[in-house]
N, C-alpha and C. Protein backbone atom coordinates (compact mmCIF):
# COMPACT_ATOMS: atom_id res chain seq x y z
N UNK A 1 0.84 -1.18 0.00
CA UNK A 1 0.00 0.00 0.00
C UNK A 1 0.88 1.24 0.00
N UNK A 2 0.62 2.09 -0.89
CA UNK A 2 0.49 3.81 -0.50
C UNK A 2 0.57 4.82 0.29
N UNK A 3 1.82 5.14 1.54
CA UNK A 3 1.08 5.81 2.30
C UNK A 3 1.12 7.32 1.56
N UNK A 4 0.56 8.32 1.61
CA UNK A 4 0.56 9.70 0.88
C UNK A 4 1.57 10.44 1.81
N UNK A 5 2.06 11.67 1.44
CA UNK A 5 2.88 12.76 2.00
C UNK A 5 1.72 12.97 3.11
N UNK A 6 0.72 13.17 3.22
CA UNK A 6 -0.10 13.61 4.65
C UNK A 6 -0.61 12.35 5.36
N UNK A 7 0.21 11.69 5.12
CA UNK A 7 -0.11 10.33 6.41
C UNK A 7 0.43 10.61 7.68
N UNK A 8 -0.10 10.67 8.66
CA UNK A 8 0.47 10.75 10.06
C UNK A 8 1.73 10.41 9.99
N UNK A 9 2.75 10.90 11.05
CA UNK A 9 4.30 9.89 10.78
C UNK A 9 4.12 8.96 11.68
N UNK A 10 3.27 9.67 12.97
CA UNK A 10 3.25 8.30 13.57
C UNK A 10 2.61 6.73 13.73
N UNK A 11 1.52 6.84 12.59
CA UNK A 11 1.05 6.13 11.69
C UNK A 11 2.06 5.22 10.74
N UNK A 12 2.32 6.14 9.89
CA UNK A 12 3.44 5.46 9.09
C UNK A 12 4.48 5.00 9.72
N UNK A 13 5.60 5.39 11.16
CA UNK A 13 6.27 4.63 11.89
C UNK A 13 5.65 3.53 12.69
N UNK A 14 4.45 3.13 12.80
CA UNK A 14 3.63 2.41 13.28
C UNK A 14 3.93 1.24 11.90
N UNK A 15 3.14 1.57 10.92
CA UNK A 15 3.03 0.35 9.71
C UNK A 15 5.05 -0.33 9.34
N UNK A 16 5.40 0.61 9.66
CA UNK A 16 7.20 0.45 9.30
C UNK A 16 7.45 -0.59 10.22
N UNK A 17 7.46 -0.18 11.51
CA UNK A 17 7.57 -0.89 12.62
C UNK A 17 7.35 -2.20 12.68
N UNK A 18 5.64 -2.73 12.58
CA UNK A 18 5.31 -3.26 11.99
C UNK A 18 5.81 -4.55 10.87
N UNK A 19 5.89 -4.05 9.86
CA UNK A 19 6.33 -4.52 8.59
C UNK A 19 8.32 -4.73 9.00
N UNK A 20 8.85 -4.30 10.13
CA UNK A 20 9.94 -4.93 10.57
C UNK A 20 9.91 -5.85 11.15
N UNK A 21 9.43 -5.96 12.18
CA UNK A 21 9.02 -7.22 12.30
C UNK A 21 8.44 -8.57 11.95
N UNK A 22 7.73 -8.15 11.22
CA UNK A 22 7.42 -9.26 9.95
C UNK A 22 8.25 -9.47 9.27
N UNK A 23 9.28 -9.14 8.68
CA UNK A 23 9.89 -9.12 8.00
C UNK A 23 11.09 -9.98 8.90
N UNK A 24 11.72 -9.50 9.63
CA UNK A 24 12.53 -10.82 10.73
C UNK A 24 11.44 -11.92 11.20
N UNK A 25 10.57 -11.84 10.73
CA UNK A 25 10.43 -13.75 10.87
C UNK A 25 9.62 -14.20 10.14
N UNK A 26 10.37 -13.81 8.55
CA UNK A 26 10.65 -14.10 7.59
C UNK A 26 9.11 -13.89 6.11
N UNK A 27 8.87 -12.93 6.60
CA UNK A 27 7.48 -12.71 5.65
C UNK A 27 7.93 -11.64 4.39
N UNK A 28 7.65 -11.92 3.10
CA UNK A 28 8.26 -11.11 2.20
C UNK A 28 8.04 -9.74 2.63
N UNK A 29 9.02 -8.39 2.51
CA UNK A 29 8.99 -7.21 2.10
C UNK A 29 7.40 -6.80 1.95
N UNK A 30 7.50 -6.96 0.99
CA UNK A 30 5.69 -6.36 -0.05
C UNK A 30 4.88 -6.78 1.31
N UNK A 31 4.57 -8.06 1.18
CA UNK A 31 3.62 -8.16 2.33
C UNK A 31 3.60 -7.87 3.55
N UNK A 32 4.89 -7.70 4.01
CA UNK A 32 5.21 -7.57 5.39
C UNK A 32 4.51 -5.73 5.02
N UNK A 33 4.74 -4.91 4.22
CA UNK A 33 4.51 -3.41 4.36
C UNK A 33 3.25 -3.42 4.14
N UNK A 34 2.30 -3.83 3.32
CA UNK A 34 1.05 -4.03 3.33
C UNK A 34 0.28 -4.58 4.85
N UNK A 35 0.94 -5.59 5.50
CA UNK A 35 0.34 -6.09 6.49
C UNK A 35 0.50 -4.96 7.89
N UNK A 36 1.86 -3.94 7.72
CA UNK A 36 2.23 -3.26 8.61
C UNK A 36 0.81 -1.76 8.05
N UNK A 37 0.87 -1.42 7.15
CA UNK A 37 -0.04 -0.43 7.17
C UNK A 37 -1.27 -0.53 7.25
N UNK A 38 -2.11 -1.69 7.09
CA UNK A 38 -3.18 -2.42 7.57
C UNK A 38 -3.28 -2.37 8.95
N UNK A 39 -2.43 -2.80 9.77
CA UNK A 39 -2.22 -3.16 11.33
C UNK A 39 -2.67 -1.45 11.47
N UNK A 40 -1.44 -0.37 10.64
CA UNK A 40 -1.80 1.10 11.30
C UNK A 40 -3.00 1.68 11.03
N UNK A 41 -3.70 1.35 9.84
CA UNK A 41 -5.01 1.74 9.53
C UNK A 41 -5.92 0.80 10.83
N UNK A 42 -5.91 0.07 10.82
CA UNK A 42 -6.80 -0.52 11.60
C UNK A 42 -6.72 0.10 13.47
N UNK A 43 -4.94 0.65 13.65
CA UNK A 43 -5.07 0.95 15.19
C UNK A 43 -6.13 3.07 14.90
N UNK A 44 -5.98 3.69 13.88
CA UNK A 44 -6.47 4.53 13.26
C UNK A 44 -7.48 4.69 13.23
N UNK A 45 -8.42 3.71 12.76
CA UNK A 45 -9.68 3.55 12.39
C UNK A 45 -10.38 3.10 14.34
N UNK A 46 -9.53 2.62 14.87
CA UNK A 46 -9.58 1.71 16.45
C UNK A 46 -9.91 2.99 17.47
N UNK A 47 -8.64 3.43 17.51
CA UNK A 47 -8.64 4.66 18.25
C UNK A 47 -8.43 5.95 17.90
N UNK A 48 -8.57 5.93 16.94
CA UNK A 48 -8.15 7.47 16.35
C UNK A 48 -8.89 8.65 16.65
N UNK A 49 -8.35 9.51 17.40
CA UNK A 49 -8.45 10.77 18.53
C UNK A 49 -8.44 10.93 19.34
N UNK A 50 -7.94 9.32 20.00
CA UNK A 50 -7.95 9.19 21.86
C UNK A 50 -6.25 9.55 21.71
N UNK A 51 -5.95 10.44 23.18
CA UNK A 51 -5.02 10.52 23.53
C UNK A 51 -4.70 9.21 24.04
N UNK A 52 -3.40 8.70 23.49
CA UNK A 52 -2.74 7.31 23.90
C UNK A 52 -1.82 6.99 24.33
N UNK A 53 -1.50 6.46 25.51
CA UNK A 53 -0.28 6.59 26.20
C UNK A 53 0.24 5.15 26.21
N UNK A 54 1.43 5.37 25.47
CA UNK A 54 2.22 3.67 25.56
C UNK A 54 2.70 3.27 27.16
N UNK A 55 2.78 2.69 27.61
CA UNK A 55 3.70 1.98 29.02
C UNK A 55 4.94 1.58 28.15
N UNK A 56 5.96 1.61 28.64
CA UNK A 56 7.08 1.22 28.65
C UNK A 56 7.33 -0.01 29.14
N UNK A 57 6.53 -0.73 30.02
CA UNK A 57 6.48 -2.42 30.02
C UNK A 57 7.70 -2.06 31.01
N UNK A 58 7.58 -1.45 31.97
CA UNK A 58 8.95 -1.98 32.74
C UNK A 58 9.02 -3.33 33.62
N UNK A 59 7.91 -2.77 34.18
CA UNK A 59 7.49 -4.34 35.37
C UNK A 59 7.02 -5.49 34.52
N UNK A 60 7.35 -5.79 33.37
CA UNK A 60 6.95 -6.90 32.31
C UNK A 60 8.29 -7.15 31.74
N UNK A 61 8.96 -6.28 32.02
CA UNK A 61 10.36 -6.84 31.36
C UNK A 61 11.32 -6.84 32.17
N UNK A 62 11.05 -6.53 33.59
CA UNK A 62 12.17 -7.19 34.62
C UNK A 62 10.92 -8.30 34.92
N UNK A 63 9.50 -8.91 34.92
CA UNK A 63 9.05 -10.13 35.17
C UNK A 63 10.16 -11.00 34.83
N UNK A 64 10.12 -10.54 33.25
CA UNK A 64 10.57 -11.59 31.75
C UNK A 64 12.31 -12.01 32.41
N UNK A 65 12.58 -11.00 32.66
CA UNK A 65 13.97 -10.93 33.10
C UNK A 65 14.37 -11.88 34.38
N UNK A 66 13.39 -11.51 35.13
CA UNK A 66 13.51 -12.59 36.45
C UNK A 66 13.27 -13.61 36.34
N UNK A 67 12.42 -14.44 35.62
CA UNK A 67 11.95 -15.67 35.48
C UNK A 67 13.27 -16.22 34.02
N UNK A 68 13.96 -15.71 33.65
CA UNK A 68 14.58 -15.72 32.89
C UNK A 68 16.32 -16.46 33.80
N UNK A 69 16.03 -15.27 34.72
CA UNK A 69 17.75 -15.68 35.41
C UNK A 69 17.36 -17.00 36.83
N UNK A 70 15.76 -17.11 37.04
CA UNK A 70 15.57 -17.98 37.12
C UNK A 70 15.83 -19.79 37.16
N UNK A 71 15.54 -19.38 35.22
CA UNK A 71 15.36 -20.18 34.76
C UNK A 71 16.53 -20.86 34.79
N UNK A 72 18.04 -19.76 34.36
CA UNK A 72 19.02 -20.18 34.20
C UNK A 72 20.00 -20.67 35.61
N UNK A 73 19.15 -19.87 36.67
CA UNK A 73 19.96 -20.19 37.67
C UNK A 73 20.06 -22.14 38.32
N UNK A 74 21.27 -22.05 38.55
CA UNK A 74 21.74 -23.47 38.82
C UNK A 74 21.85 -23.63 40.34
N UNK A 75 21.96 -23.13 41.16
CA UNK A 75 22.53 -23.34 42.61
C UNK A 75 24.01 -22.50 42.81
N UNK A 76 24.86 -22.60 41.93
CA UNK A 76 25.55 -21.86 41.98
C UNK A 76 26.55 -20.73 41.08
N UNK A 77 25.74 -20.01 39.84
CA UNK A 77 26.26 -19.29 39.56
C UNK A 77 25.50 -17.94 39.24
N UNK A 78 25.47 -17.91 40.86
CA UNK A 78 25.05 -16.42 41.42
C UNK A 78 25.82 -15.10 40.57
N UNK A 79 26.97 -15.30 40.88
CA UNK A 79 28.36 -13.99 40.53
C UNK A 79 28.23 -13.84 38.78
N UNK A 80 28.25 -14.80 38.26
CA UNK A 80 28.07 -15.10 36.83
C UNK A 80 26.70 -14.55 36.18
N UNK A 81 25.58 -14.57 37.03
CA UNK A 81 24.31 -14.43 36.41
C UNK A 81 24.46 -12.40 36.98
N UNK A 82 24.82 -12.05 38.02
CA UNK A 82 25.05 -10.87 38.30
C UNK A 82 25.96 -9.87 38.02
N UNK A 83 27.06 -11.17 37.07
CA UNK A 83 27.56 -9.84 36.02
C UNK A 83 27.03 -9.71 35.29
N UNK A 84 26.58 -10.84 34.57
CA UNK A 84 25.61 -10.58 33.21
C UNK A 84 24.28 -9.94 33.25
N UNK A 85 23.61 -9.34 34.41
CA UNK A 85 22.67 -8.57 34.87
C UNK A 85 23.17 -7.67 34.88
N UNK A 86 24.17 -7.07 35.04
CA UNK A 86 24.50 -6.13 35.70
C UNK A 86 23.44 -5.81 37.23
N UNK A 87 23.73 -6.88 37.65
CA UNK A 87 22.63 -6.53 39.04
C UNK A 87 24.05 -7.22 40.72
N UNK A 88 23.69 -7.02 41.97
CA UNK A 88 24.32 -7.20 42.68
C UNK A 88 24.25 -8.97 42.86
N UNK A 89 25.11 -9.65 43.65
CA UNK A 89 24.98 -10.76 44.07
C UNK A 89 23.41 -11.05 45.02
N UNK A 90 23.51 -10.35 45.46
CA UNK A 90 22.16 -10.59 46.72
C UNK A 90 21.11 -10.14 46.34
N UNK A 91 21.36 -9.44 44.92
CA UNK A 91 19.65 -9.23 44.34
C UNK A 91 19.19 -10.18 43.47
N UNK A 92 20.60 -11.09 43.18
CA UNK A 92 20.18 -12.82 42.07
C UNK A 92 19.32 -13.31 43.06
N UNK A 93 20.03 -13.34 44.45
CA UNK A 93 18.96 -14.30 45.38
C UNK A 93 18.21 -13.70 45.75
N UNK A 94 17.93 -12.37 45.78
CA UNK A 94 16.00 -12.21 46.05
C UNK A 94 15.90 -12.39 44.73
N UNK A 95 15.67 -12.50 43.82
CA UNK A 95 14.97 -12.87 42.47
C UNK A 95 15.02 -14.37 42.71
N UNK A 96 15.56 -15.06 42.65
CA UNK A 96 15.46 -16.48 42.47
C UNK A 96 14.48 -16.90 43.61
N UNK A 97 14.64 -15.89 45.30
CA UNK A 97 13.77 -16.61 45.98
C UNK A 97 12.33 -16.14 46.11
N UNK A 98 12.39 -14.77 45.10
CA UNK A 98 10.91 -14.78 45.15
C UNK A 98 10.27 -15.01 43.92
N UNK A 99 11.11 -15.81 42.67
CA UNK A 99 10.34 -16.47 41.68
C UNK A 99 9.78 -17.77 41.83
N UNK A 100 11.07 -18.19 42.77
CA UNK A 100 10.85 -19.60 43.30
C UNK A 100 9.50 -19.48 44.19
N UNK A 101 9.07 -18.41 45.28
CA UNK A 101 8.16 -18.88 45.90
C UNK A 101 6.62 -18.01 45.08
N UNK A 102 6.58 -17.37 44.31
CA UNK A 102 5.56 -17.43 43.27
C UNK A 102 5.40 -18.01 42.88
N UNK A 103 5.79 -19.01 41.96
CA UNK A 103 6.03 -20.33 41.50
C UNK A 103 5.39 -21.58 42.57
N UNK A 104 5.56 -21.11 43.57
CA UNK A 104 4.87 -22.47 44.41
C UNK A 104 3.87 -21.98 44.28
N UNK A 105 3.56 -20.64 45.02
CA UNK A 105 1.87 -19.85 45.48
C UNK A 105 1.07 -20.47 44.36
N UNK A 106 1.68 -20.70 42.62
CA UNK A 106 0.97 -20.41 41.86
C UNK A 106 0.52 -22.37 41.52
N UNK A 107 1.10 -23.04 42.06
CA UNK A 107 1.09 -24.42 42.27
C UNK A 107 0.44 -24.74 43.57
N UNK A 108 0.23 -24.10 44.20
CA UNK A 108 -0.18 -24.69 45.65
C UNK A 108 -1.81 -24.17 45.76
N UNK A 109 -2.01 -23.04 44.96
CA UNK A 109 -3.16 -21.36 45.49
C UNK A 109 -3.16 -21.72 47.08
N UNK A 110 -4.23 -21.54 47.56
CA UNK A 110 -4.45 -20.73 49.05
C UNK A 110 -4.45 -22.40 49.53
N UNK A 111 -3.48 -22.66 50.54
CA UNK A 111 -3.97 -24.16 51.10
C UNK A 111 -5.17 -23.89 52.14
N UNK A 112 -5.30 -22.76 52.90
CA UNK A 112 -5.89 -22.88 53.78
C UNK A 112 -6.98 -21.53 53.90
């Protein structure tokens, strides 16, 4: 598709955006830009004139992050997982011990 010289930019960085990502996992060009300006027409046509405020996903991407060093954590490579965090030694183990005990809560719910 077409976008014209008076297309929103942030519209059109929307369909781009879009159509990049499609495009890394592996959808042709053409379609990937067609499917990305579709997606922006459609958020356009969705909400178009509401003031819209993105979140930045912080507390969703230290979740992702915690359940992540988690995942990887072994018993002992605390120092290793906290350089590669750039986080302290003793904040691997509050993460590990409060993924670990969410992780039960979420296996156990309320025993009592």
């Amino acid at each position: 598709m077409e976008k014209s010289a008076v297309y929103p930019e942030l519209l059109a960085d929307l369909a781009d955006q879009v159509a990049l990502k499609l495009c890394e996992h592996g959808v042709e060009p053409d379609k990937a830009a067609d499917i990305g300006f579709f997606a922006a027409e459609h958020m356009r046509e969705h909400w178009g004139g509401q003031p819209i405020y993105l979140p930045k996903g912080v507390q969703y991407d230290f979740s992702r992050r915690d359940l992540e060093i988690f995942d990887r954590f072994n018993g002992h490579n605390h120092v290793e997982l906290a350089k590669e965090y750039n986080l302290t030694v003793m904040r691997i183990y509050q993460i590990t011990k409060a993924v670990r005990a969410e992780l039960i809560k979420k296996r156990q719910g309320a025993l009592f």
